[in-house]
N, C-alpha and C. Protein backbone atom coordinates (compact mmCIF):
# COMPACT_ATOMS: atom_id res chain seq x y z
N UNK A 1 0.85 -1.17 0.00
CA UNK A 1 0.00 0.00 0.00
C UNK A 1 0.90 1.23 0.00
N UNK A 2 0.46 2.04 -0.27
CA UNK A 2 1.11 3.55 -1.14
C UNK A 2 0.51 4.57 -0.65
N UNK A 3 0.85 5.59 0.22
CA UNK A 3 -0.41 6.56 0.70
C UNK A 3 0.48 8.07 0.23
N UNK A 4 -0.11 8.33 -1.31
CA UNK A 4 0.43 9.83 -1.65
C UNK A 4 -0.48 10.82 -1.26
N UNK A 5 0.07 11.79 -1.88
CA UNK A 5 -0.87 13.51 -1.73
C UNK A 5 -0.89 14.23 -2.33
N UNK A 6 -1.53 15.15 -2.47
CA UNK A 6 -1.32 16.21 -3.08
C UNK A 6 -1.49 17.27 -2.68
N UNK A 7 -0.75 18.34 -1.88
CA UNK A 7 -0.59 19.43 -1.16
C UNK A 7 -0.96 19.98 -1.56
N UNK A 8 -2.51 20.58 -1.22
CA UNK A 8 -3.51 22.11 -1.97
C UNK A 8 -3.65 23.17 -1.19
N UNK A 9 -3.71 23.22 0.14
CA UNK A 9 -3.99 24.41 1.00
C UNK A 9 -3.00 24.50 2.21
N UNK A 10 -2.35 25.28 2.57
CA UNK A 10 -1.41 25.38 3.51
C UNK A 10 -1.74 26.68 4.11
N UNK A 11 -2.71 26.99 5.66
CA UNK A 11 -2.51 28.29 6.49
C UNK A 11 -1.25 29.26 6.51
N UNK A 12 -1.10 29.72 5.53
CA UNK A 12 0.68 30.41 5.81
C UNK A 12 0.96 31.60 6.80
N UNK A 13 -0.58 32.25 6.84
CA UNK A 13 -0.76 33.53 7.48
C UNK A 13 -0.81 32.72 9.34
N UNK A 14 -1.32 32.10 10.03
CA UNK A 14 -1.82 32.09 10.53
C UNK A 14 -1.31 31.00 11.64
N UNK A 15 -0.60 29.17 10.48
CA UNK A 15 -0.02 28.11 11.53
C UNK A 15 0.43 28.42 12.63
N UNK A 16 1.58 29.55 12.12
CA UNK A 16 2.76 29.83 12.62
C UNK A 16 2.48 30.12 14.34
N UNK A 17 1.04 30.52 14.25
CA UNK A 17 0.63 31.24 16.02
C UNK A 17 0.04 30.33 16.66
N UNK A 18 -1.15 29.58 15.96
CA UNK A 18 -2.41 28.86 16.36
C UNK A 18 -2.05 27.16 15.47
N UNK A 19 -1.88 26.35 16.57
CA UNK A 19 -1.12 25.12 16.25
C UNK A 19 -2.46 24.52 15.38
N UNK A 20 -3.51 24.59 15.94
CA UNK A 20 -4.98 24.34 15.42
C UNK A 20 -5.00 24.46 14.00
N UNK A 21 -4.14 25.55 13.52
CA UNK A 21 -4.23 25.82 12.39
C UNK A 21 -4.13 24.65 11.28
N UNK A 22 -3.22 23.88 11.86
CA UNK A 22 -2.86 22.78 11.11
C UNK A 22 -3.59 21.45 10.70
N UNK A 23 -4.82 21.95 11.34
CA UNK A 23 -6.28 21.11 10.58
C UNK A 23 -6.23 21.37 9.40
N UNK A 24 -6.13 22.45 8.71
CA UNK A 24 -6.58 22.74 7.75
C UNK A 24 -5.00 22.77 6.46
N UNK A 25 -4.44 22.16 7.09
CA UNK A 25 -3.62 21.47 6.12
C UNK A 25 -4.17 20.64 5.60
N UNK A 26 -4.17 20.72 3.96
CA UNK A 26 -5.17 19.95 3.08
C UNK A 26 -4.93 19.39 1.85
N UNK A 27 -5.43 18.47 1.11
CA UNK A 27 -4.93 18.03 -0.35
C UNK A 27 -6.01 17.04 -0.53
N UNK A 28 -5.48 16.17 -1.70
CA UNK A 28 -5.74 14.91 -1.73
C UNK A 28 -5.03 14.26 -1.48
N UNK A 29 -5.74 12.73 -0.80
CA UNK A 29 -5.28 11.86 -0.69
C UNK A 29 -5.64 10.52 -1.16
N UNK A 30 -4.46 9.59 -1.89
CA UNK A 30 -4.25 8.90 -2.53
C UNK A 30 -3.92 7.36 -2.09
N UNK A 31 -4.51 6.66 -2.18
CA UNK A 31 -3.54 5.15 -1.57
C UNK A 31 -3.83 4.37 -2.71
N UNK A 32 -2.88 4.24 -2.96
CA UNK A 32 -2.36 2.80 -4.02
C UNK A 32 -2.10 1.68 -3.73
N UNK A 33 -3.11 0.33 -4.17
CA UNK A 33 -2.18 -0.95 -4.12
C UNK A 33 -1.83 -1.43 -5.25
N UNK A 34 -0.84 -2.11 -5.42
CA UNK A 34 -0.35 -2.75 -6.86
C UNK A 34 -0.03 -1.52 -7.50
N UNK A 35 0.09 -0.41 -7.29
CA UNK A 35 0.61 0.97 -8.33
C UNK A 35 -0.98 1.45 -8.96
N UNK A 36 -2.21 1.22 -8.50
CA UNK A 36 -3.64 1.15 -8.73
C UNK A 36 -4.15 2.11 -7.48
N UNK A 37 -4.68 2.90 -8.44
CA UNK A 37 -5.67 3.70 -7.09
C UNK A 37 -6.84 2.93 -6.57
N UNK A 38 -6.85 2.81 -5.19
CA UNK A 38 -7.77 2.47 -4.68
C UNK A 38 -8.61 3.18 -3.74
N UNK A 39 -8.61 4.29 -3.33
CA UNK A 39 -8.94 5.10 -2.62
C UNK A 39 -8.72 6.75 -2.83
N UNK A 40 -9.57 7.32 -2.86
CA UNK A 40 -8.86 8.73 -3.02
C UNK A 40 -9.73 9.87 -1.99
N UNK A 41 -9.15 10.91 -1.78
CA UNK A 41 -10.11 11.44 -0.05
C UNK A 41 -9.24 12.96 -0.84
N UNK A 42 -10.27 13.91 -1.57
CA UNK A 42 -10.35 15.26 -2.30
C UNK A 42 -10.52 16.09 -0.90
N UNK A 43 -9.32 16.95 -0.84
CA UNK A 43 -9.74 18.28 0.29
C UNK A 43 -10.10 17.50 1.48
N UNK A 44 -8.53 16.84 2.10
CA UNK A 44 -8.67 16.09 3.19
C UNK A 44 -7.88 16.58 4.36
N UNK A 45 -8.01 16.45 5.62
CA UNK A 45 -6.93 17.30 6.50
C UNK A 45 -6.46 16.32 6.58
N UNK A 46 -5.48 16.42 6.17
CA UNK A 46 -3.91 15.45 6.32
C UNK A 46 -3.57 15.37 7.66
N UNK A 47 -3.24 16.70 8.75
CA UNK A 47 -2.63 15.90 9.98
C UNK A 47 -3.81 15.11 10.84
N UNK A 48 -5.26 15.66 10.79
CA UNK A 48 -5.73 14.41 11.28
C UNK A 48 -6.00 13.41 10.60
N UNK A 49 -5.76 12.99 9.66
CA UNK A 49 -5.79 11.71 9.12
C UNK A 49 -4.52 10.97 9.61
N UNK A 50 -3.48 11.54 9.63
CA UNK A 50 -1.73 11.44 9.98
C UNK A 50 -2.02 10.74 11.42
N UNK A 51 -2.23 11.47 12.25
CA UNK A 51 -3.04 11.74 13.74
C UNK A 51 -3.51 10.17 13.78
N UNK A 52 -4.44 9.99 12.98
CA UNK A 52 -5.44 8.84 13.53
C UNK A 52 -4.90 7.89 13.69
N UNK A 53 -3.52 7.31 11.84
CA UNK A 53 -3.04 6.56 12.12
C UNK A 53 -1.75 6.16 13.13
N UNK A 54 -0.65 7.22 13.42
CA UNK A 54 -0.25 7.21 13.98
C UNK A 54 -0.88 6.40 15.48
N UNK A 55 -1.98 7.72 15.92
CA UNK A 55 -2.45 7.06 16.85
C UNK A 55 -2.58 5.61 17.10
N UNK A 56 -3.10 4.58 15.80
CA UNK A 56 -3.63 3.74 15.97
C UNK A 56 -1.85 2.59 16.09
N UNK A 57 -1.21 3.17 15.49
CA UNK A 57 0.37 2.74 15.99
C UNK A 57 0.89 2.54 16.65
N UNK A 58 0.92 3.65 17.00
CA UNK A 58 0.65 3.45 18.83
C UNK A 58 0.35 2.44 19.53
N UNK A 59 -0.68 2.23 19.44
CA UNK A 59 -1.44 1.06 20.08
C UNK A 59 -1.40 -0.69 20.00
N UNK A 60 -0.02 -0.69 18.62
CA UNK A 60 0.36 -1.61 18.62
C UNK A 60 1.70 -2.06 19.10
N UNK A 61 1.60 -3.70 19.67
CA UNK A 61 2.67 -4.01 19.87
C UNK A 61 2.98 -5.20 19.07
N UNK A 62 4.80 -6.07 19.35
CA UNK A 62 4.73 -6.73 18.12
C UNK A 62 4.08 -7.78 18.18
N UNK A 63 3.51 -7.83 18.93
CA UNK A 63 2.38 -9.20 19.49
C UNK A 63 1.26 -8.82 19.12
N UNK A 64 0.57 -7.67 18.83
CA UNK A 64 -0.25 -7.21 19.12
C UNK A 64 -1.50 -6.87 17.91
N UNK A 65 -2.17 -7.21 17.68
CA UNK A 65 -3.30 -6.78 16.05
C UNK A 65 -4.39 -6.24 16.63
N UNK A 66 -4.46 -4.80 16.85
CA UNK A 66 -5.64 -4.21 17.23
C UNK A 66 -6.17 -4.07 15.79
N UNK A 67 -7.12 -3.69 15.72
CA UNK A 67 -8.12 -2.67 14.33
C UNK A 67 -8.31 -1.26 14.26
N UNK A 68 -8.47 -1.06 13.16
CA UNK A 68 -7.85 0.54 12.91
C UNK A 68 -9.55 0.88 12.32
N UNK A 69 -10.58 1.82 12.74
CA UNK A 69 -11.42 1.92 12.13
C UNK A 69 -11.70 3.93 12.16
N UNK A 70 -10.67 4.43 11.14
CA UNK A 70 -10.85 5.97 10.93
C UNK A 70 -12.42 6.58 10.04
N UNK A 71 -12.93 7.48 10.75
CA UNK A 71 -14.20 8.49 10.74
C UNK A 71 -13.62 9.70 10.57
N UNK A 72 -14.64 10.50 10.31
CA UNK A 72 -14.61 12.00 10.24
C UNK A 72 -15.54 12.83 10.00
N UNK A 73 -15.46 13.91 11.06
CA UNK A 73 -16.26 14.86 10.16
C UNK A 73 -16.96 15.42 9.29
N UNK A 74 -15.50 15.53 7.98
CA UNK A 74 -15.49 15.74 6.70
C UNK A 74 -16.45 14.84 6.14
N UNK A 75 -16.95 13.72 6.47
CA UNK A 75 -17.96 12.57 5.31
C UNK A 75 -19.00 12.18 6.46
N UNK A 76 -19.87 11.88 6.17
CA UNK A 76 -21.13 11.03 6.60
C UNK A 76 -20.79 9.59 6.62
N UNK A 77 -20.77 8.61 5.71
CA UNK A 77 -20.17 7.60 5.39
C UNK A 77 -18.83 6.90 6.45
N UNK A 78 -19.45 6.13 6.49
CA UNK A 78 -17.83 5.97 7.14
C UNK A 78 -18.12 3.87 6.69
N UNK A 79 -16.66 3.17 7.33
CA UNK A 79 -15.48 3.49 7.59
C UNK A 79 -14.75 4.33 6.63
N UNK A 80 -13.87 5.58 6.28
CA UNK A 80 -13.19 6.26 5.38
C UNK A 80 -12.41 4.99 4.97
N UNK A 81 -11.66 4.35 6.26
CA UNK A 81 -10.22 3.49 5.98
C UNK A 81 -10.36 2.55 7.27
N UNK A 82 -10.65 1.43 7.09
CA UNK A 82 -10.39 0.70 8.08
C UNK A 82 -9.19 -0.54 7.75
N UNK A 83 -8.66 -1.39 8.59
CA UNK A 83 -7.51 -2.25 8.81
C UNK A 83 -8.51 -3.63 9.93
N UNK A 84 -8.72 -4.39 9.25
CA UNK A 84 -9.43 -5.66 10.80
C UNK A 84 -9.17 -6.71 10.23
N UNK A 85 -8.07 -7.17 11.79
CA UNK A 85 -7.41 -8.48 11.66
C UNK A 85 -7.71 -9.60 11.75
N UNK A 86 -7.78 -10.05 10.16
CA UNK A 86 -8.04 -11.67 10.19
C UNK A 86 -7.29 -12.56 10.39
N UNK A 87 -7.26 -13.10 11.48
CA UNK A 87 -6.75 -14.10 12.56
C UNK A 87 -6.27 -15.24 11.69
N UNK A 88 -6.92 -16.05 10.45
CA UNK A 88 -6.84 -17.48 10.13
C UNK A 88 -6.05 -16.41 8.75
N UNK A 89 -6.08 -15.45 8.69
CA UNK A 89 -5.31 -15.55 7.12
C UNK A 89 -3.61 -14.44 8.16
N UNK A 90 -3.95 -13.97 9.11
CA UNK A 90 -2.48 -13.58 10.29
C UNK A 90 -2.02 -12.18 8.96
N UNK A 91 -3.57 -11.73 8.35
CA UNK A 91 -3.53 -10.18 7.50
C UNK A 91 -4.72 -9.17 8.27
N UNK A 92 -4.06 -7.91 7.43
CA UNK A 92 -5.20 -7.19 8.02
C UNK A 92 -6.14 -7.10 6.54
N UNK A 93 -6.82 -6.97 6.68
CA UNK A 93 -8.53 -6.29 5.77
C UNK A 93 -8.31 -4.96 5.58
N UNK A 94 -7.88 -4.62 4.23
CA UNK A 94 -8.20 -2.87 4.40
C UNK A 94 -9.40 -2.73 3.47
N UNK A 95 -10.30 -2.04 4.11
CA UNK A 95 -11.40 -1.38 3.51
C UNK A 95 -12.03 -0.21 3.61
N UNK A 96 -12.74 0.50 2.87
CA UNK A 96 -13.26 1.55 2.71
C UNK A 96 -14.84 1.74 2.42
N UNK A 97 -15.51 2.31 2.70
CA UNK A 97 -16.56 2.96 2.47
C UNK A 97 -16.96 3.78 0.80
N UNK A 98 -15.84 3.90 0.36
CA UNK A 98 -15.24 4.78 -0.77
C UNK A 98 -14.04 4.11 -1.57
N UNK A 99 -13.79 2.78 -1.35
CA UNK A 99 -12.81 1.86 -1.87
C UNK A 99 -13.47 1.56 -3.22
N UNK A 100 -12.69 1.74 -4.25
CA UNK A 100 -12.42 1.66 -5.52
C UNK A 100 -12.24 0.23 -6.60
N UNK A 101 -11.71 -0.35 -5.57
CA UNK A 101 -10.89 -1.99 -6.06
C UNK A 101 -11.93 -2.59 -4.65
N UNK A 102 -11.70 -4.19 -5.24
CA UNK A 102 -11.94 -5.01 -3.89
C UNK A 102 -11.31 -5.18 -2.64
N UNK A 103 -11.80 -5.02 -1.48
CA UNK A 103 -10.92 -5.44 -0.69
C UNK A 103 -9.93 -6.26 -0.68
N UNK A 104 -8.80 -5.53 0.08
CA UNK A 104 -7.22 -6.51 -0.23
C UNK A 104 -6.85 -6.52 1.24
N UNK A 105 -5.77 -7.30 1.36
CA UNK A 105 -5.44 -7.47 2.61
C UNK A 105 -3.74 -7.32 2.72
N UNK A 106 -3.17 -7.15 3.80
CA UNK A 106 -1.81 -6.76 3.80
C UNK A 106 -1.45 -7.23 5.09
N UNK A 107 -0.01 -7.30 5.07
CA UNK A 107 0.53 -7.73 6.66
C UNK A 107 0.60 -6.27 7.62
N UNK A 108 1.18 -6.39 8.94
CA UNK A 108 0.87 -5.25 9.88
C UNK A 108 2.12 -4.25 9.35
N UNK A 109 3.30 -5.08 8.90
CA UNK A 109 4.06 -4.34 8.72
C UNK A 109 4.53 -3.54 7.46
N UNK A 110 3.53 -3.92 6.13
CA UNK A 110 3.48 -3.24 5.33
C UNK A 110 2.13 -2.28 5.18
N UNK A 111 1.81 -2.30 6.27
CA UNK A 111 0.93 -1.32 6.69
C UNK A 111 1.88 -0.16 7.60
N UNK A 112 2.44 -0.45 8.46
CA UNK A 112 3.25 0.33 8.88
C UNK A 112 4.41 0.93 8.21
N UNK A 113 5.22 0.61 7.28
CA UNK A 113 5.60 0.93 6.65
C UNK A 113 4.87 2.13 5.90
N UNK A 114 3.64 2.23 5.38
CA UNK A 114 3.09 2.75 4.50
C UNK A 114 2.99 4.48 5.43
N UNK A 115 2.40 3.83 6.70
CA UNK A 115 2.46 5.03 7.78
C UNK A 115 3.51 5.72 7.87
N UNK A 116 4.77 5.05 7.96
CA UNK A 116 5.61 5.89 7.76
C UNK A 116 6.34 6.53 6.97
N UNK A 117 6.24 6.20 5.58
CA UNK A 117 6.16 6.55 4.38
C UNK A 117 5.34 7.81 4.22
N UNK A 118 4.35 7.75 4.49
CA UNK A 118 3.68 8.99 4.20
C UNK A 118 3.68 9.98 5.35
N UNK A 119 4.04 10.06 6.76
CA UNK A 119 4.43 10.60 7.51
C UNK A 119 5.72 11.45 7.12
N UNK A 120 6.65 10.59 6.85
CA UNK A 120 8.24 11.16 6.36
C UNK A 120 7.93 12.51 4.82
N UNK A 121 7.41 11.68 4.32
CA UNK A 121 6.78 12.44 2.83
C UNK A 121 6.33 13.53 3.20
N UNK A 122 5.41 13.64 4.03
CA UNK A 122 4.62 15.10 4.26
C UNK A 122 5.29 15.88 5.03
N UNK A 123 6.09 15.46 5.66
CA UNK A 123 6.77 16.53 6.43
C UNK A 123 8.13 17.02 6.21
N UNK A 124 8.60 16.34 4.47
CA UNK A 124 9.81 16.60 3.95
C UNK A 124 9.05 17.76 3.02
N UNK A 125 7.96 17.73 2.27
CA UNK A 125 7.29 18.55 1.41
C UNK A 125 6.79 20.13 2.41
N UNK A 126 6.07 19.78 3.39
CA UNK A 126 5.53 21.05 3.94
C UNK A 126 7.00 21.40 4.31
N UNK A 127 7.44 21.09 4.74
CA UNK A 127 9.39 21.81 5.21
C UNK A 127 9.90 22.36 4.06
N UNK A 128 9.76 21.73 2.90
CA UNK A 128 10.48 22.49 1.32
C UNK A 128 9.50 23.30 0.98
N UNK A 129 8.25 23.34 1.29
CA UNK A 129 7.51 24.07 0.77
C UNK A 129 7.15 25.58 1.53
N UNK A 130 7.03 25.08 2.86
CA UNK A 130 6.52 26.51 3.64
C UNK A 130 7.65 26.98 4.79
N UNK A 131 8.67 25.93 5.22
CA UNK A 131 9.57 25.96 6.23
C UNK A 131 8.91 25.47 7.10
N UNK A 132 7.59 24.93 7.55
CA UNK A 132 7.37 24.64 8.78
C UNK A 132 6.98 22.98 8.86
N UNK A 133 7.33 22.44 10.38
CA UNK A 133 7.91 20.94 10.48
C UNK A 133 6.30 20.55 11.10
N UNK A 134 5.93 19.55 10.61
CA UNK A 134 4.39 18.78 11.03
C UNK A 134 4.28 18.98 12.40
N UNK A 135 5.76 18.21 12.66
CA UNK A 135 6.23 18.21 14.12
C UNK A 135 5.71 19.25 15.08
N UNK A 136 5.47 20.28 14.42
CA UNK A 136 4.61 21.25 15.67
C UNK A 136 2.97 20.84 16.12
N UNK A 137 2.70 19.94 15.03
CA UNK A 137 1.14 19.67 15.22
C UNK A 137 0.99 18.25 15.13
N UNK A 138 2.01 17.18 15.72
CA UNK A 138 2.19 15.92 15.71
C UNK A 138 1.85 15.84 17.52
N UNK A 139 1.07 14.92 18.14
CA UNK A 139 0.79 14.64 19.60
C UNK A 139 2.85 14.13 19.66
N UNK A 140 3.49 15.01 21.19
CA UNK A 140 4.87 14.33 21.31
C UNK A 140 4.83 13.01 21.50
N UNK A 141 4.06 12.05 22.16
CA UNK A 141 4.19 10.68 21.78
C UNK A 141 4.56 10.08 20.61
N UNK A 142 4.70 10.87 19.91
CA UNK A 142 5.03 9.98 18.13
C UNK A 142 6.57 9.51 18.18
N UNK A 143 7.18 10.15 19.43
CA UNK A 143 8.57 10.17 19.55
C UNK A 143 8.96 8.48 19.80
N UNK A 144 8.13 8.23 20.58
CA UNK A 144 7.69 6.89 21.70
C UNK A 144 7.55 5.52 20.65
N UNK A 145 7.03 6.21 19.02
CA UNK A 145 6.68 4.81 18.22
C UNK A 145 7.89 4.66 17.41
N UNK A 146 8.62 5.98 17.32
CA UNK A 146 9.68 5.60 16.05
C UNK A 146 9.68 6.47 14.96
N UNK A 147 8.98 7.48 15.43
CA UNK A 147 8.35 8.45 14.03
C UNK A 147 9.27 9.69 14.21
């Protein structure tokens, strides 16, 4: 899995004071499996989407297969993106509400991978782009997973 973007709205006036601001960091977002779009989320706030999964990272250990089931605001519809671990196949289920392709399934750690992939990505782009580091609007526990 592949989780790109496309950086459309950035607070420039305003991040810099009010950390809040950084909701409204925005784009599309993209996840690819097989090099295939399967998902796409138009005029999305990236750090809480960032946020959720992280969060849900968090919460794992290497023993450990919780389920990841992200909502929002932004849509009625939900699950946006969920992850639920099937025990007899030892994958997760990713699915969507708004999924494109059939459900596919992946291991925990190319799921994590993907998290951090697109974590690293967005916060190498908003840094080349505006000077300012996610890191101001990341919960400090992210320190704690490896991020």
């Amino acid at each position: 899995m592949n989780i790109k973007f496309d950086l459309e709205k950035f607070p420039t006036d305003t991040i810099r004071k009010y950390a809040a601001e950084s909701y409204f960091i925005e784009g599309t977002i993209i996840i690819q499996q097989n090099n295939k779009e399967v998902l796409l989320l138009p005029e999305w706030p990236f750090i809480e989407f960032l946020v959720a999964l992280l969060n849900w990272k968090r919460s794992l250990t290497e023993n450990t297969f919780s389920n990841f089931y992200y909502v929002s605001m932004e849509a009625e519809e939900e699950p946006i993106l969920s992850f639920t671990y099937r025990k007899n196949l030892k994958l997760y289920e990713v699915n969507s509400c708004w999924l494109e392709s059939d459900i596919f399934f992946l291991s925990k750690n190319e799921i994590l991978d993907s998290i951090e992939d697109f974590y690293h990505n967005l916060k190498k782009e908003v840094l080349n782009k505006y000077q300012y580091s996610i890191d101001n609007c990341i919960p400090e526990w992210s320190n704690e997973i490896g991020i």
